[in-house]
Each structure stands twice: as C-alpha cells, then as structure tokens.
N, C-alpha and C. Protein backbone atom coordinates (compact mmCIF):
# COMPACT_ATOMS: atom_id res chain seq x y z
N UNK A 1 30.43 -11.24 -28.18
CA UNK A 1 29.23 -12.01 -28.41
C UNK A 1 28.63 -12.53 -27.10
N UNK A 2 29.55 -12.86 -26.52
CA UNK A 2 28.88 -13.25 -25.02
C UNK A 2 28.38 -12.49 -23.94
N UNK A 3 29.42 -11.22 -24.13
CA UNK A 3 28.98 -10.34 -23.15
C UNK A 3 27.80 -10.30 -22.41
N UNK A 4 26.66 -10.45 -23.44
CA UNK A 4 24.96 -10.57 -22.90
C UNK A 4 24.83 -11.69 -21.60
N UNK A 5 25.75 -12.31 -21.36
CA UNK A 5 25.90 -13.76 -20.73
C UNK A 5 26.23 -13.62 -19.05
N UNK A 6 25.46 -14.12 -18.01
CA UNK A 6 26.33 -13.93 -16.68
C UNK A 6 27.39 -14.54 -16.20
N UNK A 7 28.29 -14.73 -15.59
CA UNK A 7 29.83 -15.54 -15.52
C UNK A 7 29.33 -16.92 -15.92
N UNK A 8 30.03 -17.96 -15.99
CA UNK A 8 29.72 -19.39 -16.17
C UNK A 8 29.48 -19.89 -14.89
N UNK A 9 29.50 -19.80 -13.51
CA UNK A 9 29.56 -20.49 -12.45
C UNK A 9 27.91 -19.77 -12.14
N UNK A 10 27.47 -18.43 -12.19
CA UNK A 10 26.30 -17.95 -12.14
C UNK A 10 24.98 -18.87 -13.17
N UNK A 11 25.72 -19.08 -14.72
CA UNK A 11 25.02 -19.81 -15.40
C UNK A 11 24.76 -21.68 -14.74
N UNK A 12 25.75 -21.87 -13.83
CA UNK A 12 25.72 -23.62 -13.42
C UNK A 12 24.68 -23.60 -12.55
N UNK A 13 24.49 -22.56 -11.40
CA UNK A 13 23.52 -22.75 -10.21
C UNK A 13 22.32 -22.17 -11.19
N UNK A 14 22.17 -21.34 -11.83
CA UNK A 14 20.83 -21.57 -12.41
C UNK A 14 20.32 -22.89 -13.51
N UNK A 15 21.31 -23.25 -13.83
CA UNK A 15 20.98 -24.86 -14.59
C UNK A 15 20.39 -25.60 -13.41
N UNK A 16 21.47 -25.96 -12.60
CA UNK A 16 21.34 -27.04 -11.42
C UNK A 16 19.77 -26.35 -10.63
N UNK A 17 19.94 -25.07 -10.52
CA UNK A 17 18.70 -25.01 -9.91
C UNK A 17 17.20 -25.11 -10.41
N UNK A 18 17.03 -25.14 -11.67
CA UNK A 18 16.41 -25.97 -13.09
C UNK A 18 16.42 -27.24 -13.15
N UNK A 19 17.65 -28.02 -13.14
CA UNK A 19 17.41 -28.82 -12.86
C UNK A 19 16.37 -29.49 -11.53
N UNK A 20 16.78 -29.48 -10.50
CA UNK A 20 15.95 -29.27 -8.96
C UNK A 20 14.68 -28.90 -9.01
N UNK A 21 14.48 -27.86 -9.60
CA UNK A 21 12.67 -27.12 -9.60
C UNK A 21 12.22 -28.23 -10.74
N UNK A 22 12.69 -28.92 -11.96
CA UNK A 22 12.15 -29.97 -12.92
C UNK A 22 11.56 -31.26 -12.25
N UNK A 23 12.93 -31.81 -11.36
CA UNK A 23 12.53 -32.74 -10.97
C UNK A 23 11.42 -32.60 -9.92
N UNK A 24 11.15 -31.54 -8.92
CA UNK A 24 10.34 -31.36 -8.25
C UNK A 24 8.92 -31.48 -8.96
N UNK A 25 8.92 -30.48 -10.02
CA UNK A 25 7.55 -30.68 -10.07
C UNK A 25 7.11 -32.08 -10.68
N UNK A 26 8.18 -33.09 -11.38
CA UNK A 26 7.80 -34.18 -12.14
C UNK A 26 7.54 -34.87 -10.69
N UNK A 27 8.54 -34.85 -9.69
CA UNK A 27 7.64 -35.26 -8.39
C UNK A 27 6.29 -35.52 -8.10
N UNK A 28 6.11 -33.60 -7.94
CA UNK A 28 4.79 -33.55 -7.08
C UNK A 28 3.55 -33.17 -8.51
N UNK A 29 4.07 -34.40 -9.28
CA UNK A 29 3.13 -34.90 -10.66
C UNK A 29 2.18 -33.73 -11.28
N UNK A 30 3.24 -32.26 -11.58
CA UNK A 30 2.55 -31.08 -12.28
C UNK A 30 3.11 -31.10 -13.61
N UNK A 31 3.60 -31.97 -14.02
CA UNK A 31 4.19 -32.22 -15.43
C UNK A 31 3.15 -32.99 -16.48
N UNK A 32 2.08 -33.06 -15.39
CA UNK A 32 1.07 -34.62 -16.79
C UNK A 32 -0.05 -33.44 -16.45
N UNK A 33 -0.33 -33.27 -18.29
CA UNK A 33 -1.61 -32.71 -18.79
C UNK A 33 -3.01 -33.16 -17.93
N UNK A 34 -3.04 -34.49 -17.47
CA UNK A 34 -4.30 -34.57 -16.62
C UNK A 34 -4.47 -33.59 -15.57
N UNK A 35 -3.33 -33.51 -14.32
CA UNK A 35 -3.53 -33.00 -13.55
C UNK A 35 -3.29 -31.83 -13.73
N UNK A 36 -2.95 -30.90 -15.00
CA UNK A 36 -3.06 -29.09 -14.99
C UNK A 36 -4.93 -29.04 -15.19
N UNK A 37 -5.44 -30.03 -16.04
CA UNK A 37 -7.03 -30.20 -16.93
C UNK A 37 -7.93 -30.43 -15.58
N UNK A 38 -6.96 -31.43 -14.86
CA UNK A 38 -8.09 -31.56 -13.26
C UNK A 38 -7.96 -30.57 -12.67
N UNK A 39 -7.63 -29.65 -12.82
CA UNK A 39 -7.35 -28.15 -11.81
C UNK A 39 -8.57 -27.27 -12.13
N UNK A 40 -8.02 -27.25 -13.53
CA UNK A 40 -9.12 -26.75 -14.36
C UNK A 40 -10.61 -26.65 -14.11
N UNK A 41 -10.66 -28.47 -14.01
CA UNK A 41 -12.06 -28.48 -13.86
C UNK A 41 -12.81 -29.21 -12.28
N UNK A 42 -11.67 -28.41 -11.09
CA UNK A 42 -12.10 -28.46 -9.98
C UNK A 42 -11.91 -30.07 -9.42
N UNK A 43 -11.37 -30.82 -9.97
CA UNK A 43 -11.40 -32.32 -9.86
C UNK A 43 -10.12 -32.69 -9.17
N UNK A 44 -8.65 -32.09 -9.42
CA UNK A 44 -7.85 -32.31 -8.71
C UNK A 44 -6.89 -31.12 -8.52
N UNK A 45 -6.87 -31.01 -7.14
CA UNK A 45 -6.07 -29.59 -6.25
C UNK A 45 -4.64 -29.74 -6.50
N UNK A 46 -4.20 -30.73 -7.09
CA UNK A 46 -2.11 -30.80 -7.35
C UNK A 46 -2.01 -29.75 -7.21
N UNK A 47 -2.17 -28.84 -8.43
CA UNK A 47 -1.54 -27.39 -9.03
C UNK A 47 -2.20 -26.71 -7.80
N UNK A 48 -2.69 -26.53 -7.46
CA UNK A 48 -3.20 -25.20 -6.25
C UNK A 48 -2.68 -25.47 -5.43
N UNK A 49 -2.06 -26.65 -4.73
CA UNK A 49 -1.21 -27.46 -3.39
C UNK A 49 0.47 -26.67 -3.66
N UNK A 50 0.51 -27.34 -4.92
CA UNK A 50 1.60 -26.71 -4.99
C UNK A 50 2.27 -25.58 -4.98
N UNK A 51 1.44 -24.27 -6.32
CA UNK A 51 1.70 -23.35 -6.22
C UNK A 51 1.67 -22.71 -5.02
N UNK A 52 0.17 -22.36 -4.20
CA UNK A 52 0.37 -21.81 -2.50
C UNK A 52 1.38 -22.41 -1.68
N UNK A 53 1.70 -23.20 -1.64
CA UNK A 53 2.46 -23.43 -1.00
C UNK A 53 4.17 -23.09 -1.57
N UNK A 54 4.38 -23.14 -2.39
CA UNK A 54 5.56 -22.30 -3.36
C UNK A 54 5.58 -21.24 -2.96
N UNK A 55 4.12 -20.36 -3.13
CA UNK A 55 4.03 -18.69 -2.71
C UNK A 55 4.31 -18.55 -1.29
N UNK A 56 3.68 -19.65 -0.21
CA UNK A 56 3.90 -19.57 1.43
C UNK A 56 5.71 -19.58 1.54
N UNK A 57 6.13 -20.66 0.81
CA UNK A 57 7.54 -20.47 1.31
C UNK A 57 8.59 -19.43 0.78
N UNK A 58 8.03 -19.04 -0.37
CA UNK A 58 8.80 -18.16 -1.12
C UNK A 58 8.81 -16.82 -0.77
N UNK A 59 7.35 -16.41 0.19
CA UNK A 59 7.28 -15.04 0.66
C UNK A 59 8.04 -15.33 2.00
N UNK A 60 7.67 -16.47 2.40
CA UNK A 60 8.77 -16.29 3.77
C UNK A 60 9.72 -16.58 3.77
N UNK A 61 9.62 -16.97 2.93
CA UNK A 61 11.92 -17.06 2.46
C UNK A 61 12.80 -15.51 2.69
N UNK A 62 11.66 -14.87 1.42
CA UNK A 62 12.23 -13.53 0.82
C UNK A 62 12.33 -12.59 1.92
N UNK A 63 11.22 -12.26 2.51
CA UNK A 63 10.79 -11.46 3.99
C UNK A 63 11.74 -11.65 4.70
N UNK A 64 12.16 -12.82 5.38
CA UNK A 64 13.34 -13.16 5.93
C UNK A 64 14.73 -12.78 5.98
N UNK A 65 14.37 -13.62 4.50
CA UNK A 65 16.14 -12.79 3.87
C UNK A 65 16.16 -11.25 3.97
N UNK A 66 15.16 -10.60 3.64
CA UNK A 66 15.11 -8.91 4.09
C UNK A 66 15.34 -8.21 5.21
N UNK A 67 14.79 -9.38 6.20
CA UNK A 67 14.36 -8.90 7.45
C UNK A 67 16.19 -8.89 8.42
N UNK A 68 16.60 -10.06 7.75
CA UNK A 68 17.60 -10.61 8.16
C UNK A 68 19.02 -9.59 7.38
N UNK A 69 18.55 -8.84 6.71
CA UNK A 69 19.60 -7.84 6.12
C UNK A 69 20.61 -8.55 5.30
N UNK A 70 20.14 -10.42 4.71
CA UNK A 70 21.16 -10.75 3.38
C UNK A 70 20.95 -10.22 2.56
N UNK A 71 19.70 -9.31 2.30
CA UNK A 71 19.08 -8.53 1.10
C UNK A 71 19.32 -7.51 0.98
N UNK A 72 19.22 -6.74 0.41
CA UNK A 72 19.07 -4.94 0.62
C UNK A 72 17.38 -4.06 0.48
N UNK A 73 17.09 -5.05 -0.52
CA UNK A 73 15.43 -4.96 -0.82
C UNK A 73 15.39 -5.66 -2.05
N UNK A 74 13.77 -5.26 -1.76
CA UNK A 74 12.98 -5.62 -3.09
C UNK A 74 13.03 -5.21 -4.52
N UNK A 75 13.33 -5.85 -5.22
CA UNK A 75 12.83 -5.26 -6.79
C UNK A 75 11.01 -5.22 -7.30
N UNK A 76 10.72 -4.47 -7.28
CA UNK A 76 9.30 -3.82 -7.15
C UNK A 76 9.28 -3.19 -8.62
N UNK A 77 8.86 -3.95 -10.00
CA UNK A 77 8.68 -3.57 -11.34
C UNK A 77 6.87 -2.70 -10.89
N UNK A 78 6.98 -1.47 -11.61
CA UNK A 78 5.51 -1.05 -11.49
C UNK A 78 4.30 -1.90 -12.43
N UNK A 79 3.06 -1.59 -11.29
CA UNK A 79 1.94 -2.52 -11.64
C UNK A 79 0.98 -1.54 -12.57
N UNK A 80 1.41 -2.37 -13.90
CA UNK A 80 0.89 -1.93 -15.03
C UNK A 80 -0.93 -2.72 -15.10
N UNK A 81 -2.14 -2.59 -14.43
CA UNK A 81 -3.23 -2.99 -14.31
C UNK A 81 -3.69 -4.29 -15.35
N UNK A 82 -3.74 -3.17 -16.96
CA UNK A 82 -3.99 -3.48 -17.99
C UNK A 82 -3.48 -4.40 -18.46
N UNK A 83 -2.07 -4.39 -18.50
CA UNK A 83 -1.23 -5.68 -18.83
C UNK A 83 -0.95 -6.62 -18.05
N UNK A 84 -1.38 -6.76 -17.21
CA UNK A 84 -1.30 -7.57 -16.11
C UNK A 84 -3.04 -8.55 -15.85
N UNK A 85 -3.79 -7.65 -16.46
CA UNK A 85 -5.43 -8.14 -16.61
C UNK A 85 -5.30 -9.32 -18.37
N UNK A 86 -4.86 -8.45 -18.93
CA UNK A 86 -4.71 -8.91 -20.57
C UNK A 86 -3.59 -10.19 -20.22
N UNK A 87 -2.74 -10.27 -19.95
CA UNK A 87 -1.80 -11.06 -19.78
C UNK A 87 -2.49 -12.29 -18.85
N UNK A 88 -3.20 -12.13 -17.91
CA UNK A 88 -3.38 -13.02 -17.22
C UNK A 88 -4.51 -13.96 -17.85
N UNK A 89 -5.14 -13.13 -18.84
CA UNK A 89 -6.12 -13.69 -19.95
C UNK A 89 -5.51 -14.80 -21.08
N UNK A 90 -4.83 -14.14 -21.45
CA UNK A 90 -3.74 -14.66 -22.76
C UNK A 90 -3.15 -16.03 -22.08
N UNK A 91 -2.66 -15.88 -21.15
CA UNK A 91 -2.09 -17.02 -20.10
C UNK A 91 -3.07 -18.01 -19.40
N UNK A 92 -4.08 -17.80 -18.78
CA UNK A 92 -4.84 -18.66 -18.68
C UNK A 92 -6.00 -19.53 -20.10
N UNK A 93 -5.78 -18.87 -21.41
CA UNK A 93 -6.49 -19.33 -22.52
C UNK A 93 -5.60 -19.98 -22.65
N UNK A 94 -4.27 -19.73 -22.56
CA UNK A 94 -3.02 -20.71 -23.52
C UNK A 94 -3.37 -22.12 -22.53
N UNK A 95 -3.29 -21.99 -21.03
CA UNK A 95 -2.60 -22.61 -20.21
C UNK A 95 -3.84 -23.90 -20.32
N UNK A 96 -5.31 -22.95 -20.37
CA UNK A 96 -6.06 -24.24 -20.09
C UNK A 96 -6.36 -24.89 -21.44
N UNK A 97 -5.97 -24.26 -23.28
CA UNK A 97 -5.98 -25.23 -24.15
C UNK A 97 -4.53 -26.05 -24.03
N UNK A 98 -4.02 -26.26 -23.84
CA UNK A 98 -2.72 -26.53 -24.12
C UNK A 98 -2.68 -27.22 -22.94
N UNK A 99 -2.74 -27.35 -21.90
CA UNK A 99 -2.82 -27.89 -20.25
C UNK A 99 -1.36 -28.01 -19.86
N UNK A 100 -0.72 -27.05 -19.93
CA UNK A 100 0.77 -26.74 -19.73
C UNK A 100 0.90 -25.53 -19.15
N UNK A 101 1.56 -24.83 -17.97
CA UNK A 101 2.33 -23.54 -17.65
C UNK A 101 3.63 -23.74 -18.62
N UNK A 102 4.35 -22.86 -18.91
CA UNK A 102 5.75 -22.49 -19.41
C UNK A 102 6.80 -24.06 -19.08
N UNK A 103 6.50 -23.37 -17.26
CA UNK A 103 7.58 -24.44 -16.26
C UNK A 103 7.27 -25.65 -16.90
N UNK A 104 6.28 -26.00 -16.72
CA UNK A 104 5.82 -27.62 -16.90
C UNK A 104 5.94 -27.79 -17.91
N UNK A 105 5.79 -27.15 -18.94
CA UNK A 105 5.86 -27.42 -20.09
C UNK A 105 7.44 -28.55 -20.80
N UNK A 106 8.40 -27.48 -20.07
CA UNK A 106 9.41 -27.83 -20.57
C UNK A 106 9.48 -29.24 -19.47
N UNK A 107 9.20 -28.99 -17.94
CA UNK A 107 9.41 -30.96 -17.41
C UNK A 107 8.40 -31.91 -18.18
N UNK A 108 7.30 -31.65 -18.98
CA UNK A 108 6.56 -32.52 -19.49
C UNK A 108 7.89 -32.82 -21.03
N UNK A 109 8.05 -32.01 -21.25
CA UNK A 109 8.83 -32.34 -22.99
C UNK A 109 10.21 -33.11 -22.09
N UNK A 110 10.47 -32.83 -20.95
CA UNK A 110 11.82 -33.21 -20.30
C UNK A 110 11.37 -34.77 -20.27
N UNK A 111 10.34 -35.06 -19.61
CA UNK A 111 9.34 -36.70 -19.29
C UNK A 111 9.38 -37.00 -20.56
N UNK A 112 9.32 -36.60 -21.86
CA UNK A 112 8.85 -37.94 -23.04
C UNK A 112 7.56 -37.48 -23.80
N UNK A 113 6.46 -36.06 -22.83
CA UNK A 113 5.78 -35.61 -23.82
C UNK A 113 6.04 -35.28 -24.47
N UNK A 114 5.29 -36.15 -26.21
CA UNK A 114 5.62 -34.92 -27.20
C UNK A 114 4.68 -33.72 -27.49
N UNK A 115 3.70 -33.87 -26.98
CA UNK A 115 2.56 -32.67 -27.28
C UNK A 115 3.48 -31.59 -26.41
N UNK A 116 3.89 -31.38 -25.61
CA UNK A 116 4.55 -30.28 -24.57
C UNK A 116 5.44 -29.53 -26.04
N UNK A 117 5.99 -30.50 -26.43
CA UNK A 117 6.77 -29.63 -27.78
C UNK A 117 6.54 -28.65 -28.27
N UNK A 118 5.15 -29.09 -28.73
CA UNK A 118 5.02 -28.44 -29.64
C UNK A 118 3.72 -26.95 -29.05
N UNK A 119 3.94 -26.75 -27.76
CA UNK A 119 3.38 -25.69 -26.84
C UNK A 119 4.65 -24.87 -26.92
N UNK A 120 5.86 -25.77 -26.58
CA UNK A 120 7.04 -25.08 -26.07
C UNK A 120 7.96 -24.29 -28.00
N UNK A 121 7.25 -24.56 -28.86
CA UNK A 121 7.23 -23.88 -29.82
C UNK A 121 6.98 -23.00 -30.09
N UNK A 122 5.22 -23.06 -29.76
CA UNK A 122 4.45 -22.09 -29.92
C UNK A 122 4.47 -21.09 -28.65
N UNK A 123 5.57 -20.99 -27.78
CA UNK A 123 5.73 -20.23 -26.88
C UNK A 123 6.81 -19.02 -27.27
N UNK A 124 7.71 -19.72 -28.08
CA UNK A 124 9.05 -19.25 -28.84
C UNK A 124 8.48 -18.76 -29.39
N UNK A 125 7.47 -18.83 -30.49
CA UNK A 125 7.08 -17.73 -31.42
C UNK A 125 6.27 -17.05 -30.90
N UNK A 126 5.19 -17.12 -29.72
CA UNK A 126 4.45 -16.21 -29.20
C UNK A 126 6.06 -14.87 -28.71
N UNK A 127 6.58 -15.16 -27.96
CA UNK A 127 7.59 -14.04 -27.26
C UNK A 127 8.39 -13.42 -28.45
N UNK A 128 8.49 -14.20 -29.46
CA UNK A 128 9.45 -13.71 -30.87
C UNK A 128 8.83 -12.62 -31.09
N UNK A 129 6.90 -12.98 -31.16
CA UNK A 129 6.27 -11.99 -31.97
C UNK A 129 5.87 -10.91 -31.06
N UNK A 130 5.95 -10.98 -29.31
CA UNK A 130 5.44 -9.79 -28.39
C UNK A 130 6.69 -8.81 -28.55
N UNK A 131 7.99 -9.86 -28.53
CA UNK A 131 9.26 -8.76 -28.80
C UNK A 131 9.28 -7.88 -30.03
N UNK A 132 8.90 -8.19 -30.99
CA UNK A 132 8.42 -7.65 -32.16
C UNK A 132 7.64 -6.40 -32.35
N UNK A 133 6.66 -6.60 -31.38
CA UNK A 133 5.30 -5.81 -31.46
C UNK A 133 5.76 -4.88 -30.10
N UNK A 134 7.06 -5.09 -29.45
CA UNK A 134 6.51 -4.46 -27.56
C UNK A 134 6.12 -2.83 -27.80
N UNK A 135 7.50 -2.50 -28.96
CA UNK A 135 7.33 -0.82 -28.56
C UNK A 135 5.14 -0.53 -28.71
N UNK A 136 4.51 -1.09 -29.91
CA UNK A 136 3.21 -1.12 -29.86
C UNK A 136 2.53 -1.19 -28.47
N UNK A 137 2.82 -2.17 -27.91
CA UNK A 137 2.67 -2.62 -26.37
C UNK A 137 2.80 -1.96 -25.46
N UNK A 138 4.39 -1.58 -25.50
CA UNK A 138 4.30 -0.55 -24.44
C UNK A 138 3.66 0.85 -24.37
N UNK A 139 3.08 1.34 -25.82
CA UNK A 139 2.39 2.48 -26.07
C UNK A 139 1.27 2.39 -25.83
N UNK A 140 0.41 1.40 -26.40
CA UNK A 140 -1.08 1.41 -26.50
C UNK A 140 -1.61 0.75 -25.00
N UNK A 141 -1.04 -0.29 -24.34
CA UNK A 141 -1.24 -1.15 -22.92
C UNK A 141 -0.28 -1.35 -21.56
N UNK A 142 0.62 -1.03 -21.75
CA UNK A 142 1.50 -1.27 -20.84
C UNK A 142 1.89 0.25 -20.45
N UNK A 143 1.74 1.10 -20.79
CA UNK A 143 1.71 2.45 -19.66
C UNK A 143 0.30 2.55 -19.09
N UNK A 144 -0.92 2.09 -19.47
CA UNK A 144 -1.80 2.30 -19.35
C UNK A 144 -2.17 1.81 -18.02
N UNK A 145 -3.34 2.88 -17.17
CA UNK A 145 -3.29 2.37 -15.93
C UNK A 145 -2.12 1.76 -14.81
N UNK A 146 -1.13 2.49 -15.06
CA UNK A 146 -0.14 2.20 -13.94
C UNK A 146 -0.08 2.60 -12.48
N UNK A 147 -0.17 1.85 -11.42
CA UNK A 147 -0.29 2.37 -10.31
C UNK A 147 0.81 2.63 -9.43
N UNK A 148 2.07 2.49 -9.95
CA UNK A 148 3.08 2.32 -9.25
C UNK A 148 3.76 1.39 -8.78
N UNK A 149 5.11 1.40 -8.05
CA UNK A 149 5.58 0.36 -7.53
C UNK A 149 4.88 -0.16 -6.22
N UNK A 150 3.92 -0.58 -6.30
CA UNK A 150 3.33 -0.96 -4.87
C UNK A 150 3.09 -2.40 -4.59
N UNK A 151 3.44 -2.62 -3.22
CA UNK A 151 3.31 -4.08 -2.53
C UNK A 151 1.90 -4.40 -1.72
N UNK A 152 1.54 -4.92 -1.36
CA UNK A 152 0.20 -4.85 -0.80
C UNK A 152 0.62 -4.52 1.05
N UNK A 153 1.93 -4.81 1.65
CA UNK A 153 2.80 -3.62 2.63
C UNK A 153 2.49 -2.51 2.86
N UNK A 154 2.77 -1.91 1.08
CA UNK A 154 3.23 -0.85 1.13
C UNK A 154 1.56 0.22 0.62
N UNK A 155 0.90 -0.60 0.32
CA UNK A 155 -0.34 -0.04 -0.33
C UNK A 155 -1.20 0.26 0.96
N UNK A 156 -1.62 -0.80 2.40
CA UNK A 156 -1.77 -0.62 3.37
C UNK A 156 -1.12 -0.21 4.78
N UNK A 157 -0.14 0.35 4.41
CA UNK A 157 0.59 0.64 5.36
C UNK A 157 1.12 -0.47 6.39
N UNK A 158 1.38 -1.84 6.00
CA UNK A 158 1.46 -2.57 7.47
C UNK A 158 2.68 -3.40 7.24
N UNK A 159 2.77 -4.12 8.50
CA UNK A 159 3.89 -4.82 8.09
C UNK A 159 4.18 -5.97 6.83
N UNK A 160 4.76 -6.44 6.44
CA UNK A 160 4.80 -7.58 5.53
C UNK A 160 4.32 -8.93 6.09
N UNK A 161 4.96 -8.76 7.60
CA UNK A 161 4.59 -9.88 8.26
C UNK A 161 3.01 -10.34 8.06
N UNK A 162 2.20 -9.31 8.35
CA UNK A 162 0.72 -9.48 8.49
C UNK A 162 0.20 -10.31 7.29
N UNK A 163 0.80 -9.95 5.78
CA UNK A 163 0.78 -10.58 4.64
C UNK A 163 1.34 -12.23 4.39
N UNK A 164 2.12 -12.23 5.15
CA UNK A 164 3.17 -13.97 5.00
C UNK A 164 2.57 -14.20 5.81
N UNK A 165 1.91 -14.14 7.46
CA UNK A 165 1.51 -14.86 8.12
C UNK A 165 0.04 -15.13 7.78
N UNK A 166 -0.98 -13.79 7.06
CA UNK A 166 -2.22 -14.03 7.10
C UNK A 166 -2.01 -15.06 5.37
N UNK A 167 -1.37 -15.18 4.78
CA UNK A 167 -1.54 -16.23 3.43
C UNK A 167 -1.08 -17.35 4.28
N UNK A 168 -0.04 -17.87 4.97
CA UNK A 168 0.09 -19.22 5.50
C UNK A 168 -0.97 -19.69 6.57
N UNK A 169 -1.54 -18.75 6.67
CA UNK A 169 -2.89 -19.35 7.83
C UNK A 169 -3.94 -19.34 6.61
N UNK A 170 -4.21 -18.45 5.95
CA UNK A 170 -5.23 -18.89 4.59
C UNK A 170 -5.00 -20.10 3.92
N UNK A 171 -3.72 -20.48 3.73
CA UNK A 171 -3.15 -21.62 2.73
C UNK A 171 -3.44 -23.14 3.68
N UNK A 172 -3.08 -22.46 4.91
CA UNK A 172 -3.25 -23.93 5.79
C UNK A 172 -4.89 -24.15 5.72
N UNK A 173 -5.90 -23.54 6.17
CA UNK A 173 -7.42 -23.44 6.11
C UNK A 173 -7.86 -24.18 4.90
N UNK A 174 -7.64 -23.64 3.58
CA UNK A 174 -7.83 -23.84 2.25
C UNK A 174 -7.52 -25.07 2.05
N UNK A 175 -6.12 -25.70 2.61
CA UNK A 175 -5.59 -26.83 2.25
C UNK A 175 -6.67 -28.43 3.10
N UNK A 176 -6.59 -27.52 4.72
CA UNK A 176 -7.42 -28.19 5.19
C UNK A 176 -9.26 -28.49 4.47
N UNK A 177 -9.28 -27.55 4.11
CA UNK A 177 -10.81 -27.91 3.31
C UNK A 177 -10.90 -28.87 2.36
N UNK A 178 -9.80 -28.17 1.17
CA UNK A 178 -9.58 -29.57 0.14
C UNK A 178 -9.67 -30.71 0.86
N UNK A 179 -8.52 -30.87 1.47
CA UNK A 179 -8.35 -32.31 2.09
C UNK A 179 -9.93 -33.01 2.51
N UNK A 180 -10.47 -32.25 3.27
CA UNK A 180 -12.20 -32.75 3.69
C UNK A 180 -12.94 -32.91 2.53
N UNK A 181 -12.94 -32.49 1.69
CA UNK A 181 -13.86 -32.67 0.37
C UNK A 181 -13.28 -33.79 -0.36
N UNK A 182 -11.92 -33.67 -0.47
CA UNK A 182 -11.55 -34.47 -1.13
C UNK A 182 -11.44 -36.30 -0.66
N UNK A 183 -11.31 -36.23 0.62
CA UNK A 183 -11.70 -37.97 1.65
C UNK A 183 -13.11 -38.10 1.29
N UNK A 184 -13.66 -37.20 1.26
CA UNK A 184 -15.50 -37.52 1.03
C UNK A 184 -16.08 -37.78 -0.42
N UNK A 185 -15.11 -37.46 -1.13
CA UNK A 185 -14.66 -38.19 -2.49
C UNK A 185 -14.79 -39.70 -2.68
C-alpha cells in the first residue's frame, strides 16, 4: 500500500520544507485575499515582488547547481503550447475569482481563512475530475502543438547565463520602477 510513498526521512524535508515556504509567504503577506485582488487590479506589487524574485533566485540557484556539477541536468517535460495557453486561462479565472494560487491557498486556510477552504475543495475536485477526463486531454489538447523539450538556452542557442543574468537585471529595473510609482503614491 505504501509503496507509492518516498522513504519517510524524504517525506520530513518535504513537510519541513512546506512548512518554511508557508511561513514565508504568510510573511511576505501573499496569504490575504486583498493582496492576490491588489495585484490583480494593479494596486499592490506583493505577488509580482515576490514571485520574480522566487524565479531570480531559483534560476540561479538551479544554473549553479548545474554549472557546479551537484546536478546532472535538467528535467525538461515537453512544451505542450495548447495546454499550457488553456491552463494558464483556467488558472488565472480560478486565481482571480477566488483570489488564491494553490500555495496560498492552503497558508491562507493554514492563517484561519475559512473562504481558502472551500477553494482548497474545489481544487480537489477540479484535479479528481482532470484525472478522470486526462486520457480525453491528452488526446484532444495536450499532444496538440508540441514543440519539444526546449529551454529558451536551448531554443536560442546561448548560454543560460545570458537568461539568469538578463531576468535579474530586468527584475531589478522593474522592481526599481514599482518602487518610484509606488512613493508617488
């Protein structure tokens, strides 16, 4: 019955590290429905601060670790267009009625929301019913338009570096702008 299961010491650092990413974002205050709704509607940058900057450290984490040979490589799932266009639809309708991502969802129900609940319900039965439907899925949308395993590296020929360094100089720019609009606030 367990078999499906990874050792128990593999299952603790992904708790604990759940734990850690929860409290972070209840931190950097992406757990309250206002500030996913102020994103929304251009009023407050939290969620965009955070995420780029998640993506800045996380590509230069990974790159690193590659570069540095703790890795062996990348896992590179192919880029299915269609499902990846449709999905990002489905996900941003859920995200901006509901004013919850997945993550947050569960640190908002973790905080004392009860509306997060009942998202984090209707999330369970959304995946119940895509698992249900995938072989459909994978026939009619998810082969469709596939371009391969490609990185944006590997699509332009260049280094990775050019990618982690030109998003952390975009992210710093971007951040710097907010910040100016937002003092003039």
């Amino acid at each position: 019955m367990f078999a499906y299961f990874s050792p128990l010491h593999i299952l603790a650092w992904g708790a604990l590290t759940g734990f850690i990413f929860g409290f972070l974002l209840r931190k950097g205050r992406i757990v309250y429905f206002d500030v996913i709704v102020g994103q929304f509607l251009l009023k407050d940058f939290t969620v965009l601060k955070v995420m780029f900057s998640a993506i800045a450290v996380g590509s230069l984490g990974v790159y690193s670790l590659l570069y540095l040979g703790i890795i062996d490589a990348l896992l590179i799932e192919e880029i299915t267009l269609l499902a990846n266009i449709l999905g990002g639809v489905i996900f941003g309708i859920g995200m901006a009625l509901f004013g919850y991502c997945p993550g947050t969802s569960i640190g908002a129900a973790a905080s004392g929301n009860r509306d997060a609940i009942f998202g984090i319900i209707g999330g369970i039965f959304g995946a119940g019913l895509y698992a249900h439907l995938y072989p459909w899925f994978q026939k009619q949308i998810l082969s469709r338009l596939a371009l391969g395993k490609e990185t944006f590296p590997t699509w332009f020929h260049l280094s990775p570096w050019w990618f982690v360094g030109g998003f952390i100089v975009f992210v710093v720019v971007l951040f710097l702008i907010i910040e100016h609009f937002e003092n003039k606030a």
